[in-house]
C-alpha atoms as a PDB file:
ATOM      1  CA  UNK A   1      -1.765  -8.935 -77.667  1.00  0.00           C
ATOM      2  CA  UNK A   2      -1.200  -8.707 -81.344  1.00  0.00           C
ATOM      3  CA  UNK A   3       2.204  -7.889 -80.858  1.00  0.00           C
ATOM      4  CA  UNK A   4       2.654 -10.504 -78.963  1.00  0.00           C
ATOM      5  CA  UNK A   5       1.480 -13.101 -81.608  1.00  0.00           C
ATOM      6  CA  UNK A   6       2.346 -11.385 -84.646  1.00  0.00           C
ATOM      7  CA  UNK A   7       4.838  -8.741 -84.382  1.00  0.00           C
ATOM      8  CA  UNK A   8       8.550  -9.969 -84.738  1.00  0.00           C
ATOM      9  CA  UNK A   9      10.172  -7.080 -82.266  1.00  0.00           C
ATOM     10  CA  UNK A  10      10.677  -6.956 -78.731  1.00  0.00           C
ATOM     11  CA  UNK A  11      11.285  -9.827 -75.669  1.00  0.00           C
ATOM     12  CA  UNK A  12       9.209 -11.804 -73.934  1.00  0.00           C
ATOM     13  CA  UNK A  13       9.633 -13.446 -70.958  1.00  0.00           C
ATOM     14  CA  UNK A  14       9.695 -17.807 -70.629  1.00  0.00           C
ATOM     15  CA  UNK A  15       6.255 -17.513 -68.846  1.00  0.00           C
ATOM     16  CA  UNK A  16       4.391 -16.065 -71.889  1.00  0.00           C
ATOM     17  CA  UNK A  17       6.467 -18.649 -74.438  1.00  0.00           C
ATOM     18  CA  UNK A  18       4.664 -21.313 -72.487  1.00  0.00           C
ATOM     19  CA  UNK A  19       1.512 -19.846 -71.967  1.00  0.00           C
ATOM     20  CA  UNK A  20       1.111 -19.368 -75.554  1.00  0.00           C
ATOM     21  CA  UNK A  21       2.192 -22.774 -76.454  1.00  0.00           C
ATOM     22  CA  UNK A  22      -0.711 -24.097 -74.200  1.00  0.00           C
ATOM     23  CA  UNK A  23      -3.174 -21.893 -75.877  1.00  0.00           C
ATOM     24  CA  UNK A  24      -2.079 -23.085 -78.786  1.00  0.00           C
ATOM     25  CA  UNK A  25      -2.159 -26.666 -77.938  1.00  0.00           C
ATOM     26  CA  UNK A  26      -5.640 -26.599 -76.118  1.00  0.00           C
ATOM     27  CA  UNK A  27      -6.860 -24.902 -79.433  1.00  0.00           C
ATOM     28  CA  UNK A  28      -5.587 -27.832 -81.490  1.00  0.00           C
ATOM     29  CA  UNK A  29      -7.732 -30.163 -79.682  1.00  0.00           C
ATOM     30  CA  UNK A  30     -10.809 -28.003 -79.364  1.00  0.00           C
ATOM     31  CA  UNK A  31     -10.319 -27.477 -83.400  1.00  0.00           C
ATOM     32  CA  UNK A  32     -10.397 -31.468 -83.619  1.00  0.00           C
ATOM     33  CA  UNK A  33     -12.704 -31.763 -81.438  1.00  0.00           C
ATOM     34  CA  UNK A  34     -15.018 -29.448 -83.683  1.00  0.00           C
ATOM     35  CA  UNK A  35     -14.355 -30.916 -86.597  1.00  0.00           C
ATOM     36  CA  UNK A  36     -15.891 -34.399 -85.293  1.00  0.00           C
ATOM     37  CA  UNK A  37     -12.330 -35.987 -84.184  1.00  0.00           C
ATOM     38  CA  UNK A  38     -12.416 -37.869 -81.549  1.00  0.00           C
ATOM     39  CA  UNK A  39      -9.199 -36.773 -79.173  1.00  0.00           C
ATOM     40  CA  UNK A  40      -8.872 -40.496 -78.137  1.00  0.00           C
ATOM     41  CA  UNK A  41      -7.545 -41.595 -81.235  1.00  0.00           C
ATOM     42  CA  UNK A  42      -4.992 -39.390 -80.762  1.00  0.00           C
ATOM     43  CA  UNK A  43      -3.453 -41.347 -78.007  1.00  0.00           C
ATOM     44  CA  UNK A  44      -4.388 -44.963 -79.707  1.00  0.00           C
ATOM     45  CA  UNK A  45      -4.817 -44.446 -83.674  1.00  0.00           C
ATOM     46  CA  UNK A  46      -6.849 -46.781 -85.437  1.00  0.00           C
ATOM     47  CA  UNK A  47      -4.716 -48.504 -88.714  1.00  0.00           C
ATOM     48  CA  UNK A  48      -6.736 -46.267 -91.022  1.00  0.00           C
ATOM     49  CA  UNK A  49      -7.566 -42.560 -90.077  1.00  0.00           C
ATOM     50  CA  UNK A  50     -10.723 -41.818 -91.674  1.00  0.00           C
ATOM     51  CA  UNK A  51     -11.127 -38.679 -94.249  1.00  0.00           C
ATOM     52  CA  UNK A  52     -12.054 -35.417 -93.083  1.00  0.00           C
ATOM     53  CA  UNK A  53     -13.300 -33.565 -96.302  1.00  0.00           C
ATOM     54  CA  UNK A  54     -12.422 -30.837 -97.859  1.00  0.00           C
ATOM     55  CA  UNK A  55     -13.485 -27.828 -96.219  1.00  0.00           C
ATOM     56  CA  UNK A  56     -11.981 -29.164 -92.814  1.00  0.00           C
ATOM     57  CA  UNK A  57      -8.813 -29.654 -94.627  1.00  0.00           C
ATOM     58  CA  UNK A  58      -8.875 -26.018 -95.672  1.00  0.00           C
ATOM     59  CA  UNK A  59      -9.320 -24.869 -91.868  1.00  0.00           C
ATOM     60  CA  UNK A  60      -6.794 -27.137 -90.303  1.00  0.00           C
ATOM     61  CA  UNK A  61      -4.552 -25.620 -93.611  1.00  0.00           C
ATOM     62  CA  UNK A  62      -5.145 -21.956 -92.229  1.00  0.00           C
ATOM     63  CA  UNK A  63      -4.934 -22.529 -88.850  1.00  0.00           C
ATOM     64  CA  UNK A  64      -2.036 -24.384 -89.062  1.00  0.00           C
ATOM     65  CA  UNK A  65      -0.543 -21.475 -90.834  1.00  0.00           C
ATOM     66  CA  UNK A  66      -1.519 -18.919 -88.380  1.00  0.00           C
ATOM     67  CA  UNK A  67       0.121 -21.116 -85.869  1.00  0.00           C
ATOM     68  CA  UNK A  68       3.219 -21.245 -87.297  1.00  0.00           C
ATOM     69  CA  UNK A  69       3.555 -17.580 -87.619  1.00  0.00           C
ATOM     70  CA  UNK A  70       2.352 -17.226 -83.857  1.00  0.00           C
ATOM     71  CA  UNK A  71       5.181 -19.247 -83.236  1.00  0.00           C
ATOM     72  CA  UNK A  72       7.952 -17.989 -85.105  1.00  0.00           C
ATOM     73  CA  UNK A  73       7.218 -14.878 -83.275  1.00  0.00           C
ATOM     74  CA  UNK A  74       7.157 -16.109 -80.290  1.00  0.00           C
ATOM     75  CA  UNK A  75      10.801 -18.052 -81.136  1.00  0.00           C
ATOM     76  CA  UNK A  76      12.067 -14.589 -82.383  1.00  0.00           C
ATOM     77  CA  UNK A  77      10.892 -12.807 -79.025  1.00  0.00           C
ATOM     78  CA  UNK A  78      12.298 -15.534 -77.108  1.00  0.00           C
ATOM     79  CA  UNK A  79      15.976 -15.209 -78.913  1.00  0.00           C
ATOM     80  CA  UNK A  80      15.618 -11.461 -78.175  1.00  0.00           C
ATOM     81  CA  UNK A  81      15.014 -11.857 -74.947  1.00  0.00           C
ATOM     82  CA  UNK A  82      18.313 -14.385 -74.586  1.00  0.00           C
ATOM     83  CA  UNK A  83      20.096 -11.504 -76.588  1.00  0.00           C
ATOM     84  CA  UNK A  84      20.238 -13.513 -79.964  1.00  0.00           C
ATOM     85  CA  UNK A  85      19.424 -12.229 -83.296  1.00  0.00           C
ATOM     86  CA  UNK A  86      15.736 -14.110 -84.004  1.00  0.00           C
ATOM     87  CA  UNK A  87      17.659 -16.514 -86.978  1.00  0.00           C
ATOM     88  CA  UNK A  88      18.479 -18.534 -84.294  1.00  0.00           C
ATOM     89  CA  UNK A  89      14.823 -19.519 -85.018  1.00  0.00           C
ATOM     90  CA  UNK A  90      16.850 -21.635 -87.858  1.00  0.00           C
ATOM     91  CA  UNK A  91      18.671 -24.065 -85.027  1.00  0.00           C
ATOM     92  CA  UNK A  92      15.871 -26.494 -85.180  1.00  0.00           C
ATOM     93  CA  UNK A  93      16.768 -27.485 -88.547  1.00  0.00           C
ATOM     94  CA  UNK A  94      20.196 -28.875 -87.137  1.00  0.00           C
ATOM     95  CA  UNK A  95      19.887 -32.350 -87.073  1.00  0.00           C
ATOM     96  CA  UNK A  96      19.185 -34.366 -83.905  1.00  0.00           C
ATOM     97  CA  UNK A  97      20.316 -31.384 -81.305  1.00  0.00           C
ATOM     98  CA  UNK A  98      18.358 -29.325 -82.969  1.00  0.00           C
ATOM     99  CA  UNK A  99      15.251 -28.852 -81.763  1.00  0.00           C
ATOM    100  CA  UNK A 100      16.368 -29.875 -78.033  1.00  0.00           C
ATOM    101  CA  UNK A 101      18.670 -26.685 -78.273  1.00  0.00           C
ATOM    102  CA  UNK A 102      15.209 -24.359 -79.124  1.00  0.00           C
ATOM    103  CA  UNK A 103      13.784 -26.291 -76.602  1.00  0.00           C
ATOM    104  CA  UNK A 104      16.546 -25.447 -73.826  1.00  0.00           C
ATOM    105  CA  UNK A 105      16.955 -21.649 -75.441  1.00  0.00           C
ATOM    106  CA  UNK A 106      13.513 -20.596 -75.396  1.00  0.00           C
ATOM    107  CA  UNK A 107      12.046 -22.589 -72.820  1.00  0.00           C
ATOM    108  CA  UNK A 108      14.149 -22.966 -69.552  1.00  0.00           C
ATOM    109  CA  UNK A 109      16.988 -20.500 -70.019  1.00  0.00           C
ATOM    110  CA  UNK A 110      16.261 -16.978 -68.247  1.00  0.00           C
ATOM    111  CA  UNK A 111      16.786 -13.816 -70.743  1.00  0.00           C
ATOM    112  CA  UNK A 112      19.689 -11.128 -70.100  1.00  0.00           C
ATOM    113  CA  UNK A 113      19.228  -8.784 -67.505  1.00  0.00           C
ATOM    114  CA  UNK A 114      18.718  -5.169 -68.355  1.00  0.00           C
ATOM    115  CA  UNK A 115      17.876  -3.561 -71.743  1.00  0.00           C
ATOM    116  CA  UNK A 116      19.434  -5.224 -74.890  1.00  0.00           C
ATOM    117  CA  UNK A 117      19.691  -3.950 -78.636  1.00  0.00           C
ATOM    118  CA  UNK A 118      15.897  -5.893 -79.044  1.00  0.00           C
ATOM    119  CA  UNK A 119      14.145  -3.971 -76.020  1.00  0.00           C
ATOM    120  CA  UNK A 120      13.922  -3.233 -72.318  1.00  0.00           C
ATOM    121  CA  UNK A 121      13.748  -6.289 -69.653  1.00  0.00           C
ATOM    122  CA  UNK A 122      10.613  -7.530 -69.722  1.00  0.00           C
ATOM    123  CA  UNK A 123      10.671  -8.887 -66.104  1.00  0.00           C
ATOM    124  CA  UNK A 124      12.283  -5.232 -65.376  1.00  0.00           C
ATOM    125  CA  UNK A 125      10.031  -3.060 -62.552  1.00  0.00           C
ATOM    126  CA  UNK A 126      10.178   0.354 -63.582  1.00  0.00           C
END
């Protein structure tokens, strides 16, 4: 599991990109949630949000940071498993097509068949 989130090597498989994504979205509300938000504002915000102090600022600062490295892993597994060197990561930074290309990479397209320089198949029975 910590390879999964942290580590940078290997492939995995479109199932597990979305599964973690999911976690990590259902954690983002259950972290609002916890820190008195209430999730219906998220889908009709008042004018004013109100202030949330300063220690929740520090957690949503640290979480937020250890989901952005989840998810750069995850990216750079994804591009492995697509048989892409993981600085394709960089794409969503392209203007407009950007982040629609990650989206399509990492999300919908299958990954090569057979070992690659980055691993063995994941979805490969051995």
């Amino acid at each position: 599991m910590a390879n999964l989130l942290f580590g940078l090597r290997g492939r995995i498989t479109r199932a597990k990109f979305w599964l973690v994504a999911l976690v990590i979205f259902v954690g983002e509300l259950m972290l609002y949630a916890a820190l008195g938000g209430n999730i219906a504002v998220l889908i009709d915000p008042p004018e004013e949000l109100p202030s949330i102090g300063p220690f929740a600022g520090t957690i949503i600062l640290a979480f937020g940071l250890l989901v952005m490295w989840i998810l750069l892993a995850v990216a750079v597994k994804r591009f492995h498993d697509r048989d892409k060197s993981g600085w394709w990561v960089l794409i969503v930074f392209v203007p407009l097509i950007g982040g629609l290309w990650y989206l399509i990479e990492c999300g919908f397209l299958r990954g090569t068949d057979g070992p690659n320089p980055y691993g063995p198949d994941p979805l490969a029975r051995y």
